[in-house]
N, C-alpha and C. Protein backbone atom coordinates (compact mmCIF):
# COMPACT_ATOMS: atom_id res chain seq x y z
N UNK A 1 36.46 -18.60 7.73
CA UNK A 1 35.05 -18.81 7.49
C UNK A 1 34.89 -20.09 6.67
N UNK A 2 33.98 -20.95 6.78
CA UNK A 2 33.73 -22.31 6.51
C UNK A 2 33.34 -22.14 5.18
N UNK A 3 33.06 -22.84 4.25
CA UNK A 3 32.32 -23.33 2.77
C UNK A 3 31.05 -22.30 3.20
N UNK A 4 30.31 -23.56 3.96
CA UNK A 4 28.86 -23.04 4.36
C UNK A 4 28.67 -21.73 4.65
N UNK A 5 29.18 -20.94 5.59
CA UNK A 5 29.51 -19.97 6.43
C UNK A 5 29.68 -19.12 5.37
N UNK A 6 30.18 -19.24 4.43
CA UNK A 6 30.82 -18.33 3.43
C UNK A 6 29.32 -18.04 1.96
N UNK A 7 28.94 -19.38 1.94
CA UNK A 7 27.79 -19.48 1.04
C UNK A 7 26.14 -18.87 1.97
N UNK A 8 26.69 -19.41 3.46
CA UNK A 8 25.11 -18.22 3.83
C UNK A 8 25.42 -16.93 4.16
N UNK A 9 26.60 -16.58 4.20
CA UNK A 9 27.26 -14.84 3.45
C UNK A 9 26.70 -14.60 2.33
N UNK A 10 26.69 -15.03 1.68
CA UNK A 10 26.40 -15.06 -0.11
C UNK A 10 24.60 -14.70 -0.08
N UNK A 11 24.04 -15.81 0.12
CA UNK A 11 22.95 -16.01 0.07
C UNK A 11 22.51 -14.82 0.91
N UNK A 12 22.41 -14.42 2.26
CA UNK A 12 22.05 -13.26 2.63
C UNK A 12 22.38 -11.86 2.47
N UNK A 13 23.16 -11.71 1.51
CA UNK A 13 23.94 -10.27 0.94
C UNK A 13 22.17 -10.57 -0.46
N UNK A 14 22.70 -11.77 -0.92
CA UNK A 14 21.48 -11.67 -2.53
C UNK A 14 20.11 -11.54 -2.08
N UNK A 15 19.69 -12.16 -0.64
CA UNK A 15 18.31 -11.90 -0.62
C UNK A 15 18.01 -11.05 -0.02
N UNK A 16 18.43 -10.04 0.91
CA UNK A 16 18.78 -8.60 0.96
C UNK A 16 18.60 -7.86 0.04
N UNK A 17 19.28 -8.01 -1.13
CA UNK A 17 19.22 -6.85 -2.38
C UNK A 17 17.86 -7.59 -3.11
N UNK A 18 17.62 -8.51 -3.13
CA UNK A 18 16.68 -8.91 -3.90
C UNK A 18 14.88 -8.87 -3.19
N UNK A 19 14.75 -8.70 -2.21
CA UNK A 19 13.69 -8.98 -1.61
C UNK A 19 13.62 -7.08 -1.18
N UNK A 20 13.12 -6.40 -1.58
CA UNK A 20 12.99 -5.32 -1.33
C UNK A 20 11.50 -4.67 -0.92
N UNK A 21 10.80 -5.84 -0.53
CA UNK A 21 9.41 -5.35 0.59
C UNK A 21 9.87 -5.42 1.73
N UNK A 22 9.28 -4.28 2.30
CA UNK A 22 9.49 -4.51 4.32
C UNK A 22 8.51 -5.58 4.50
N UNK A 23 8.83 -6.39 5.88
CA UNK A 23 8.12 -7.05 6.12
C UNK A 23 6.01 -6.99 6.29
N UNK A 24 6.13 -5.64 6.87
CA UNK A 24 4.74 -5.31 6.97
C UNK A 24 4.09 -4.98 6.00
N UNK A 25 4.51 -4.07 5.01
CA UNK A 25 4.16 -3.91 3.47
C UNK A 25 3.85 -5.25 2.93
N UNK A 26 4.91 -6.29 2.81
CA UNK A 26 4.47 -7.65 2.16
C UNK A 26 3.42 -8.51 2.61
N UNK A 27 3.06 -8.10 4.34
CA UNK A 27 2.08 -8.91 4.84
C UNK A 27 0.88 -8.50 4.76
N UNK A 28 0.96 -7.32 4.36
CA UNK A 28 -0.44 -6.61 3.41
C UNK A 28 -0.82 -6.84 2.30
N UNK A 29 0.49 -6.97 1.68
CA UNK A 29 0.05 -7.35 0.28
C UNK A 29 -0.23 -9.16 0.48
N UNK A 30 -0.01 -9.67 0.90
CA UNK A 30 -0.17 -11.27 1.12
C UNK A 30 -2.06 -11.33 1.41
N UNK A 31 -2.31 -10.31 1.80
CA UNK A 31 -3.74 -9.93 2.62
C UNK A 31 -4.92 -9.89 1.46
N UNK A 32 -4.05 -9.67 0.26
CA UNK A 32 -4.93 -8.82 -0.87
C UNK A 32 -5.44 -10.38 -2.07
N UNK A 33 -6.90 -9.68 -2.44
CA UNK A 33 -7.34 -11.04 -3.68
C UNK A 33 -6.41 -11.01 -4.55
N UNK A 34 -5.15 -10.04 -4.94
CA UNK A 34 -4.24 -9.83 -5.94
C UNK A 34 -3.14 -10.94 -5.88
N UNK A 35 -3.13 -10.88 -4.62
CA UNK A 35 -1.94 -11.93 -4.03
C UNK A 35 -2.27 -13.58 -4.03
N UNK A 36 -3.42 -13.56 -3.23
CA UNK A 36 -3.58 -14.54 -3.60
C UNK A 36 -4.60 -15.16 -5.34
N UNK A 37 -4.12 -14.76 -5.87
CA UNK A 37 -4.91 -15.02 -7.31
C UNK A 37 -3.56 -15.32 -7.82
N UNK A 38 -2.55 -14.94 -7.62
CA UNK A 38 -1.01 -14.74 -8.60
C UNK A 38 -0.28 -16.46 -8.32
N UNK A 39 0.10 -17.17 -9.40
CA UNK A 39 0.88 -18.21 -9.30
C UNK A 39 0.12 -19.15 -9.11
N UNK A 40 0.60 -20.49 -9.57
CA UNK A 40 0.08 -21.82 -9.50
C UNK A 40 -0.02 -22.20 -8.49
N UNK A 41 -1.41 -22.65 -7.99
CA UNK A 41 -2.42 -23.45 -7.08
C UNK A 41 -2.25 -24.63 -7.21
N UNK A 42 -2.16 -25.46 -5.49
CA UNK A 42 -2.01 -27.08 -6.17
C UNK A 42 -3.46 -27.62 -5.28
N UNK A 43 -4.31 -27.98 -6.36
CA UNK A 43 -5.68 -28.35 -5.46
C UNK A 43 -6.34 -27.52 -5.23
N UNK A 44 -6.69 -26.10 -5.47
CA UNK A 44 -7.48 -24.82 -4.94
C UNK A 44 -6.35 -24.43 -4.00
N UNK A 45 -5.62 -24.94 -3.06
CA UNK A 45 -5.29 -24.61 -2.22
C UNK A 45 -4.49 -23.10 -2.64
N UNK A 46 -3.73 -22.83 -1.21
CA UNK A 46 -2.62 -21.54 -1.49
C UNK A 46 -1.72 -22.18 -2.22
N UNK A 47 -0.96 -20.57 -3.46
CA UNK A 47 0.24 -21.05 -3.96
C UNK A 47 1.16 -21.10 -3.45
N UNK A 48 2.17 -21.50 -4.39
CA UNK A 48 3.48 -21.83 -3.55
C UNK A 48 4.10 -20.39 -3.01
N UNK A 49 3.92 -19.40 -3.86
CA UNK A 49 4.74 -18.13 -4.23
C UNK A 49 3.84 -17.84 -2.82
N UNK A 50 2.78 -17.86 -2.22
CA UNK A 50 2.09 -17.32 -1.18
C UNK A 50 2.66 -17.68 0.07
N UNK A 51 2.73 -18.86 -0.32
CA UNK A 51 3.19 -19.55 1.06
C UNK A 51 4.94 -18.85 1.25
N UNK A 52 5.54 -18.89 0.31
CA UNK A 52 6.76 -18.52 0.39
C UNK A 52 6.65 -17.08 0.63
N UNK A 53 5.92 -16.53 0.78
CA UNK A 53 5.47 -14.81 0.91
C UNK A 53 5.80 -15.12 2.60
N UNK A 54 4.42 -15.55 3.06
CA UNK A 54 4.84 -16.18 4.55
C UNK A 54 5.69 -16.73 5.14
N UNK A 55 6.43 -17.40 4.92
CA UNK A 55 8.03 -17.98 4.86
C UNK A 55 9.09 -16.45 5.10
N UNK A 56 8.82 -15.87 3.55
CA UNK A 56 9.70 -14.46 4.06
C UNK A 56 9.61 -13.34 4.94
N UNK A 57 8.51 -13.39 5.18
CA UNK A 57 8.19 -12.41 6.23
C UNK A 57 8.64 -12.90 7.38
N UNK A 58 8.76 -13.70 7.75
CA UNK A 58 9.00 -14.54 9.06
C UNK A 58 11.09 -14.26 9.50
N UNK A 59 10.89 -14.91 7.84
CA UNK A 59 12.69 -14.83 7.34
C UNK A 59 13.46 -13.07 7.84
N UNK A 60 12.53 -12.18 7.22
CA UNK A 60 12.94 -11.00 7.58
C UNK A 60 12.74 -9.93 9.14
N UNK A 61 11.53 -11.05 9.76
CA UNK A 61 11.53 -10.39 10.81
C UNK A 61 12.22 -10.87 12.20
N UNK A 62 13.06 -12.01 11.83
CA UNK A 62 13.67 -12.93 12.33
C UNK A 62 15.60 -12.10 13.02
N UNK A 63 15.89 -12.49 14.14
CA UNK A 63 17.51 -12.24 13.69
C UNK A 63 18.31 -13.02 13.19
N UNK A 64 19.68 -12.22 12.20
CA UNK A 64 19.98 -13.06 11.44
C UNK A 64 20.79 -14.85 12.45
N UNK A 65 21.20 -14.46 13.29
CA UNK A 65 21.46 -15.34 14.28
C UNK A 65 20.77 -16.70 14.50
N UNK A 66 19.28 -16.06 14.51
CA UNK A 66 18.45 -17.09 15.12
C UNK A 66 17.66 -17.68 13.20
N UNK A 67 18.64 -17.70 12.10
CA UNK A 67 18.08 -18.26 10.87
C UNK A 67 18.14 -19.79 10.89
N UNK A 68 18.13 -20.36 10.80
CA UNK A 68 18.05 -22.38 10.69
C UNK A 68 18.91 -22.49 8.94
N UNK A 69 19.20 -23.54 9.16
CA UNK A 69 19.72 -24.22 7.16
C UNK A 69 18.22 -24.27 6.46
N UNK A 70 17.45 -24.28 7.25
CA UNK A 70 16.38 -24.63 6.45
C UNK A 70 16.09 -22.80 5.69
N UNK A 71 16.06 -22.26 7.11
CA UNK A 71 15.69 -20.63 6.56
C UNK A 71 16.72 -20.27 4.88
N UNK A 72 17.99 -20.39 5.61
CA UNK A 72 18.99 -20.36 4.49
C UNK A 72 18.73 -20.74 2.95
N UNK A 73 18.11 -22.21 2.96
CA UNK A 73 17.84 -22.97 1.70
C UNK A 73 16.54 -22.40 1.38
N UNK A 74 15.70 -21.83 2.10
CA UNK A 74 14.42 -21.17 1.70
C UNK A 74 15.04 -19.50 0.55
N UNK A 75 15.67 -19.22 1.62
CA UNK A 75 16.49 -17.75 0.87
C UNK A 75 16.65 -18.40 -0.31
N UNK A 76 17.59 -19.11 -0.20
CA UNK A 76 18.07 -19.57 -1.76
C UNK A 76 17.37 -19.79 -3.06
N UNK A 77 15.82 -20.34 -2.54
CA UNK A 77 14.60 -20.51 -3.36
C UNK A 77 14.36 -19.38 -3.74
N UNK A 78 14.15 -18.50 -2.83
CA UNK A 78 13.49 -17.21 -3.05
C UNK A 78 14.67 -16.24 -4.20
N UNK A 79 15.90 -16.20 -3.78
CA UNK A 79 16.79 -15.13 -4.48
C UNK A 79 16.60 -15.98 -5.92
N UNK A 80 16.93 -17.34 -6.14
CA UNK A 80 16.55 -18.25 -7.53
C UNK A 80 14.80 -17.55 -8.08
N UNK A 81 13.80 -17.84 -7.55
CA UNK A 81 13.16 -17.21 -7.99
C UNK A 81 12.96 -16.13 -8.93
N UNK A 82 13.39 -15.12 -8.00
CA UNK A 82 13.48 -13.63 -8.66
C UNK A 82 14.20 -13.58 -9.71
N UNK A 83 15.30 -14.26 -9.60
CA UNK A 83 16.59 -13.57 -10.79
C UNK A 83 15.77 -14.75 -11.96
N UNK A 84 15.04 -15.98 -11.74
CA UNK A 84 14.42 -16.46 -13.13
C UNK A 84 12.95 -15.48 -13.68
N UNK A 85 12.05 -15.31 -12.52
CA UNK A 85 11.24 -14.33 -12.85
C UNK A 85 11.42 -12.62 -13.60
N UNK A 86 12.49 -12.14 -12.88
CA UNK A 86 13.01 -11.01 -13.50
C UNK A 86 12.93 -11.36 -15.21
N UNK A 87 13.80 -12.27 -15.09
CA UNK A 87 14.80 -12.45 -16.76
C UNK A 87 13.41 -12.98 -17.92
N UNK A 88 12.05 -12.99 -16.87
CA UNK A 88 11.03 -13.34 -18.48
C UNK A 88 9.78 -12.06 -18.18
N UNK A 89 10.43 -11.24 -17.97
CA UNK A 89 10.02 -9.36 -17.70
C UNK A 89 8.97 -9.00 -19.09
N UNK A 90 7.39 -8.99 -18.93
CA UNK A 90 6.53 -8.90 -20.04
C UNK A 90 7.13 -7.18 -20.41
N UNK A 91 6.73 -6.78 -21.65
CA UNK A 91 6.73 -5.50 -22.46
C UNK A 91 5.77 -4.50 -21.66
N UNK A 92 5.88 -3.53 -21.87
CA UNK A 92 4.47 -2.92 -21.58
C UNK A 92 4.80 -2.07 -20.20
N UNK A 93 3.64 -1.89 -20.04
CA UNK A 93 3.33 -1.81 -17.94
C UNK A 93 2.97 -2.46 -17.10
N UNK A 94 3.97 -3.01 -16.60
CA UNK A 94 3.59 -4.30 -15.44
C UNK A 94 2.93 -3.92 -14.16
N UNK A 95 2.06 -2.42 -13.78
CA UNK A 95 2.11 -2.45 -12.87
C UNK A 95 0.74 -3.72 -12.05
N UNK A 96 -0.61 -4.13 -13.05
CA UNK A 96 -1.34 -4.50 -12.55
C UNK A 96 -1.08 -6.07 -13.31
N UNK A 97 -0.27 -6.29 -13.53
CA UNK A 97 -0.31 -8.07 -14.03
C UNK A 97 0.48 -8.88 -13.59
N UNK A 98 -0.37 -9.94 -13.72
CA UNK A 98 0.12 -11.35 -13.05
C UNK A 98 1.38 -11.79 -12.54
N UNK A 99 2.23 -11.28 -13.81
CA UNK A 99 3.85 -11.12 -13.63
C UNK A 99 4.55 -10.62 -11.73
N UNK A 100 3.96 -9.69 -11.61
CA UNK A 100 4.12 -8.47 -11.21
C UNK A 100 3.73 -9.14 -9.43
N UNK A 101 2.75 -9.14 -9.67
CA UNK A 101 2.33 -10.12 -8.41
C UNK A 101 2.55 -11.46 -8.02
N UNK A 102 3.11 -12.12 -9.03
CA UNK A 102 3.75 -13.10 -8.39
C UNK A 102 5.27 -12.91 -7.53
N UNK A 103 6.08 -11.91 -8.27
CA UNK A 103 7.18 -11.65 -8.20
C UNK A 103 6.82 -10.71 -6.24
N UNK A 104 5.68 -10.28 -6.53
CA UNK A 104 5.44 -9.40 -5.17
C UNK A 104 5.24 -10.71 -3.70
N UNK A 105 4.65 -11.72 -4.16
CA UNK A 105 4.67 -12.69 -3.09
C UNK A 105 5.96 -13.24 -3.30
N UNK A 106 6.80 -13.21 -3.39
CA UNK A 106 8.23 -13.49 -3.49
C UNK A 106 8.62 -12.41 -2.80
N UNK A 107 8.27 -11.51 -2.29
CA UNK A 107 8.69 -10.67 -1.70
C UNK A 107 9.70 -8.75 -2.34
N UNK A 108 9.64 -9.24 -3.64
CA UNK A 108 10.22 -8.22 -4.66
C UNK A 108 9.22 -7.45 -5.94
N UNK A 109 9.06 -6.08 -5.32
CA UNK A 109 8.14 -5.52 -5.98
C UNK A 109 8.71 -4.97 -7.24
N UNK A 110 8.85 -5.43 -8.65
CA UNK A 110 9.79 -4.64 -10.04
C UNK A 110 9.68 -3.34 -10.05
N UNK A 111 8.73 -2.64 -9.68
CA UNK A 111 8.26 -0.81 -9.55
C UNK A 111 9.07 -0.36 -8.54
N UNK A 112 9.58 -0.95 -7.15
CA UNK A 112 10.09 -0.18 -6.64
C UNK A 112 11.76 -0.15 -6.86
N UNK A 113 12.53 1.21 -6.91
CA UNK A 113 14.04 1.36 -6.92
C UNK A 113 14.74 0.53 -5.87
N UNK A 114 15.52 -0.09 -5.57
CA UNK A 114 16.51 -0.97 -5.14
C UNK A 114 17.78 0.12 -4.87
C-alpha cells in the first residue's frame, strides 16, 4: 500500500468515527434556521461549516471507490475540524448552543453515543 493509499486509509477510518450523522438526518438538519445561523458568514452569504455540511453528505452518500483527492482532503478538513471543535467543549448543556450546531454542520452531533 502506497504513502497516499495508506494516509486515505487513515483519513477514512477518522471520518467514519468522527462524522456520526447519517446522511439524511444531516440534510435535515442543514434544512433548519439552526444550521444555518451556526458559524462564520463571509458576506451574508452561507457558512463555511454549511457548505461543508453539503460537501459531507455528498462524501457519505458517495462509494468509497468513486471518492476524488479532493473528497479525501475535504475529509481531512472535516475530521481536523471536529477534533479542534471538540477540544474547546463549553460547560453546561450544549444541547441548544452555537457550539453544538456548528459541530452538527460538520456533520458530528456531541449528544449522540459513537
Amino acid at each position: 500500500m502506497s504513502a497516499v493509499a495508506a494516509d486515505d486509509e487513515e483519513t477514512w477510518k477518522e471520518f467514519r468515527e468522527l462524522v456520526n450523522m447519517k446522511p439524511a438526518d444531516l440534510e435535515k438538519w442543514l434544512g433548519t434556521d439552526d444550521s444555518r445561523a451556526a458559524g462564520q458568514h463571509k458576506d451574508g452569504g452561507e457558512s463555511t461549516g454549511h457548505a461543508s455540511g453539503r460537501r459531507i453528505v455528498e462524501i457519505l452518500r458517495a462509494k468509497r471507490g468513486d471518492l476524488s483527492e479532493d473528497d479525501y482532503a475535504h475529509m481531512r478538513k472535516v475530521v481536523g475540524y471536529i477534533h479542534r471543535h471538540l477540544a474547546q467543549r463549553p460547560s453546561g448543556d450544549v444541547t441548544g448552543t452555537r457550539w453544538r450546531h456548528s459541530l452538527m454542520n460538520w456533520g458530528h452531533d456531541p449528544l449522540v453515543d459513537t
